[in-house]
C-alpha atoms as a PDB file:
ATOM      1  CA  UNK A   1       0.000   0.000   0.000  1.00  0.00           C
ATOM      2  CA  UNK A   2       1.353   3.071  -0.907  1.00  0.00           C
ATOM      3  CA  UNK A   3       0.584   6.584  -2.063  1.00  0.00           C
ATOM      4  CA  UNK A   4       0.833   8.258  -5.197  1.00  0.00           C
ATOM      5  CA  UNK A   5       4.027   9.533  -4.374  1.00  0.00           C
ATOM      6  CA  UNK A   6       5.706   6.401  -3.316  1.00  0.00           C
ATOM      7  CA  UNK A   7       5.064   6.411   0.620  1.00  0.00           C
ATOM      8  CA  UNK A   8       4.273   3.331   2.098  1.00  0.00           C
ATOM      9  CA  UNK A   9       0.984   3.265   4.260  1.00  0.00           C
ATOM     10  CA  UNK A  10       0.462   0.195   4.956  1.00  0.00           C
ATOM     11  CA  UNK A  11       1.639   0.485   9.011  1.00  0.00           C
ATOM     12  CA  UNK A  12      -0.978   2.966   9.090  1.00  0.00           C
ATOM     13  CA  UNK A  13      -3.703   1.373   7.835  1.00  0.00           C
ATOM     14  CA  UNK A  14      -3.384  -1.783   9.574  1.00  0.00           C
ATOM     15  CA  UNK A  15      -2.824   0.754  12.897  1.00  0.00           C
ATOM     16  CA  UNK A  16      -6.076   2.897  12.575  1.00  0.00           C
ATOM     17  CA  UNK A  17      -7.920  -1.155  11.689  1.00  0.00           C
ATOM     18  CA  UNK A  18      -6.190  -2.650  14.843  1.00  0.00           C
ATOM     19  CA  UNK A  19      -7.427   0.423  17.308  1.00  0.00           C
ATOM     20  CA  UNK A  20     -10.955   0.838  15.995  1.00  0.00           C
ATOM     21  CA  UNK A  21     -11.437  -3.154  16.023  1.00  0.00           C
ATOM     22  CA  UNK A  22     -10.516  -3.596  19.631  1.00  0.00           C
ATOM     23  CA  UNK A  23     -12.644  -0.591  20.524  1.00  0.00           C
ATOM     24  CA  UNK A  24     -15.483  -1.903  19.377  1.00  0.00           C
ATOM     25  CA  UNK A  25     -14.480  -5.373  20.611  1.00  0.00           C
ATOM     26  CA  UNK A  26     -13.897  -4.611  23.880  1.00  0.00           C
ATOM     27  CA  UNK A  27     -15.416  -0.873  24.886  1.00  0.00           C
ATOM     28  CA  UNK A  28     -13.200  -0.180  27.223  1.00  0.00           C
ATOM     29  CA  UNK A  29     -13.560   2.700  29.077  1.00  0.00           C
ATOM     30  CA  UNK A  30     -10.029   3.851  28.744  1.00  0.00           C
ATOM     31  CA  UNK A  31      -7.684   3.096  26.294  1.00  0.00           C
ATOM     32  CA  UNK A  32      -4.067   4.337  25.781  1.00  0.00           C
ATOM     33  CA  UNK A  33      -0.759   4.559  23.069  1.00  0.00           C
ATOM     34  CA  UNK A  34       2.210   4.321  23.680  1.00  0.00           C
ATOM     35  CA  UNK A  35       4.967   4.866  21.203  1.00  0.00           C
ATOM     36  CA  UNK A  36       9.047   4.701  21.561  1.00  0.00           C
ATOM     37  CA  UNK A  37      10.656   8.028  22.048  1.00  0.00           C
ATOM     38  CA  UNK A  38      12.172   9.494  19.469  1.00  0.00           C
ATOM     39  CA  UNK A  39      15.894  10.801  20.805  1.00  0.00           C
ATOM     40  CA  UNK A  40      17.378   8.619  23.574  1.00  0.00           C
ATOM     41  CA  UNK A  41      15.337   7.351  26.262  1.00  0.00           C
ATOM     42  CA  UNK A  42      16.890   7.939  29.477  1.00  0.00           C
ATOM     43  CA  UNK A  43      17.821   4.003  29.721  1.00  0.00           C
ATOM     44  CA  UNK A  44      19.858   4.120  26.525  1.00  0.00           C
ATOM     45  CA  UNK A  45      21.573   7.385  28.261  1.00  0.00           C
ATOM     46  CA  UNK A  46      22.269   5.516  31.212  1.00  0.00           C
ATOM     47  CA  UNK A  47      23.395   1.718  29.231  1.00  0.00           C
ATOM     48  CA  UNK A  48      24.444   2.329  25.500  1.00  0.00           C
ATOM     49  CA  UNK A  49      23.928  -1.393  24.675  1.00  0.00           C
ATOM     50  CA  UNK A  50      20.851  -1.356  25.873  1.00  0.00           C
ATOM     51  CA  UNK A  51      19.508  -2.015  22.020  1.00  0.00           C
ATOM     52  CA  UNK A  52      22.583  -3.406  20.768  1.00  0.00           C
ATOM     53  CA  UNK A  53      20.896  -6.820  19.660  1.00  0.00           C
ATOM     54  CA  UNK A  54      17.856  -5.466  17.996  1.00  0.00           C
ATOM     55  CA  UNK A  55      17.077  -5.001  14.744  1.00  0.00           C
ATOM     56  CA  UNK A  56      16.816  -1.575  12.437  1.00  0.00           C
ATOM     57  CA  UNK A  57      13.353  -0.292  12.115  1.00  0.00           C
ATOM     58  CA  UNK A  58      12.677  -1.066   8.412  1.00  0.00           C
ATOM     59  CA  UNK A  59      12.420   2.133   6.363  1.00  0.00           C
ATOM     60  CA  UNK A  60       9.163   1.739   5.075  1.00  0.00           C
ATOM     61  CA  UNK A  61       8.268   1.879   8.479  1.00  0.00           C
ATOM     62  CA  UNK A  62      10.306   5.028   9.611  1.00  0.00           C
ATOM     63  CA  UNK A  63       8.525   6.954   6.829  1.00  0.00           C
ATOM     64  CA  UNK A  64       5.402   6.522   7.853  1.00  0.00           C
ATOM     65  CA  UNK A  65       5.863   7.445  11.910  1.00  0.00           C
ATOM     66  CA  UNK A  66       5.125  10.943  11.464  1.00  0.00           C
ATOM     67  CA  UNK A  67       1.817  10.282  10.065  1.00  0.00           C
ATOM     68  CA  UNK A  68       0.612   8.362  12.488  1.00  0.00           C
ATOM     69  CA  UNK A  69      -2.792   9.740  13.454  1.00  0.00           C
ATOM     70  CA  UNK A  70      -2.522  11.598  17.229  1.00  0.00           C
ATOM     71  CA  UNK A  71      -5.049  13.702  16.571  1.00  0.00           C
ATOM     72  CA  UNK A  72      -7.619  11.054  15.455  1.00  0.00           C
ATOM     73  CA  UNK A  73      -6.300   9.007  18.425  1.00  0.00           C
ATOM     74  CA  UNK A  74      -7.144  12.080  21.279  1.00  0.00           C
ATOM     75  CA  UNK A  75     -10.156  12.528  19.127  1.00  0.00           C
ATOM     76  CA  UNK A  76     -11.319   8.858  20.130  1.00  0.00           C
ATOM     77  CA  UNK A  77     -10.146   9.975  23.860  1.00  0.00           C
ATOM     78  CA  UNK A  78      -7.076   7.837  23.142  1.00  0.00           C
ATOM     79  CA  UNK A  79      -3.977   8.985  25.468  1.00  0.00           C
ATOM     80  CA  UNK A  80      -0.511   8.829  23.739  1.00  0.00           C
ATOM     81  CA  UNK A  81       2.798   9.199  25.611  1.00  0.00           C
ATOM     82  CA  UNK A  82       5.895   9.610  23.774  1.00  0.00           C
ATOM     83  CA  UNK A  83       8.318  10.678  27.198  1.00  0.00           C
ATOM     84  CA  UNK A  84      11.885   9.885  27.056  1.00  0.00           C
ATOM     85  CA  UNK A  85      11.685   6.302  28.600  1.00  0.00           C
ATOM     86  CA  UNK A  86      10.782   3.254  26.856  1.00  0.00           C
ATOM     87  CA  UNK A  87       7.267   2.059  25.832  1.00  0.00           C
ATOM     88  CA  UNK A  88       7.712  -1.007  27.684  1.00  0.00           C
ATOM     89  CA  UNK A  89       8.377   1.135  30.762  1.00  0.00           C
ATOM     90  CA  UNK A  90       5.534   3.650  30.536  1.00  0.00           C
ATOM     91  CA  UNK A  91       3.049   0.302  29.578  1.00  0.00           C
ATOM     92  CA  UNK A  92       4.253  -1.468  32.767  1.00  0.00           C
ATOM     93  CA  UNK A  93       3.883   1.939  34.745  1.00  0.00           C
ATOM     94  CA  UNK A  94      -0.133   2.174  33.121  1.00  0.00           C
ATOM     95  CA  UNK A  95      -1.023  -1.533  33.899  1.00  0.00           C
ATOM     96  CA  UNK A  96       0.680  -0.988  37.881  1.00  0.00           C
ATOM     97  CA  UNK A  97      -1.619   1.919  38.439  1.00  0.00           C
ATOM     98  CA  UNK A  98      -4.678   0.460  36.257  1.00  0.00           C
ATOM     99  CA  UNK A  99      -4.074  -2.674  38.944  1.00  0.00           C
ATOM    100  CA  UNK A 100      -3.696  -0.542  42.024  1.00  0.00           C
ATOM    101  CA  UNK A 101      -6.610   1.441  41.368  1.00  0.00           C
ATOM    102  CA  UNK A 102      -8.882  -1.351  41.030  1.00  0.00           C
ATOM    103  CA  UNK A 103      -8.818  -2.249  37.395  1.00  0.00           C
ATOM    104  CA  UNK A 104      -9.353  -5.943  37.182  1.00  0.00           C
ATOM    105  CA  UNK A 105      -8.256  -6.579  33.721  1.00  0.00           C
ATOM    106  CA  UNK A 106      -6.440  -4.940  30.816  1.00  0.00           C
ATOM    107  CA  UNK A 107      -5.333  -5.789  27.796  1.00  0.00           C
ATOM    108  CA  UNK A 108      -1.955  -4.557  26.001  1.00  0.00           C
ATOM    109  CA  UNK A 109      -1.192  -5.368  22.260  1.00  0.00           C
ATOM    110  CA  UNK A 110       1.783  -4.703  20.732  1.00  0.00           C
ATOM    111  CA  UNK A 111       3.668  -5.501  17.514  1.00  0.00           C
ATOM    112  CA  UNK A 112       6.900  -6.447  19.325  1.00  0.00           C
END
């Protein structure tokens, strides 16, 4: 999938399908995002090989990060946090509190 002028969109897509299914799925009565930082995230500051195994982020996918839709995402009261400290951090932080302030279940998805 990809755009008149050659830009992939296929991340997206298959993004704004993912979201919308599960909210319909599962109604919950908050949902948030959570995407990687973009400079260093204070881990990688503190332990450069923190990400030394991993793989690139393809290209195709790079491209399409700045489109990815925030404002349709706080439109559907979605909350995104991009903060300086890993995603995996702030989702561990967000299911913590969810539990400690009663929550009895969430759900996380992610494509890594």
């Amino acid at each position: 999938m990809r755009t008149s002028t050659g830009l992939s969109t296929e991340a997206v897509y298959i993004f704004n399908s993912m979201l919308r299914k599960l909210a319909r799925q599962y109604e919950p009565p908050y949902i948030a995002a959570v995407f990687e930082s973009e400079g260093p995230t204070l881990r990688e500051q503190e332990f450069a090989a923190y990400k030394a195994n991993r793989k690139e982020t393809p290209p195709d996918l790079l491209e399409q990060i700045p489109y990815a839709p925030r404002g349709w995402l706080e439109a559907m009261r979605f909350r995104c946090w991009n903060t300086g400290f890993e995603a995996d951090d702030v989702i561990g932080t967000l299911a913590r509190r969810a539990e400690e302030a009663g929550c009895s279940r969430w759900l996380i998805v992610s494509s890594g």
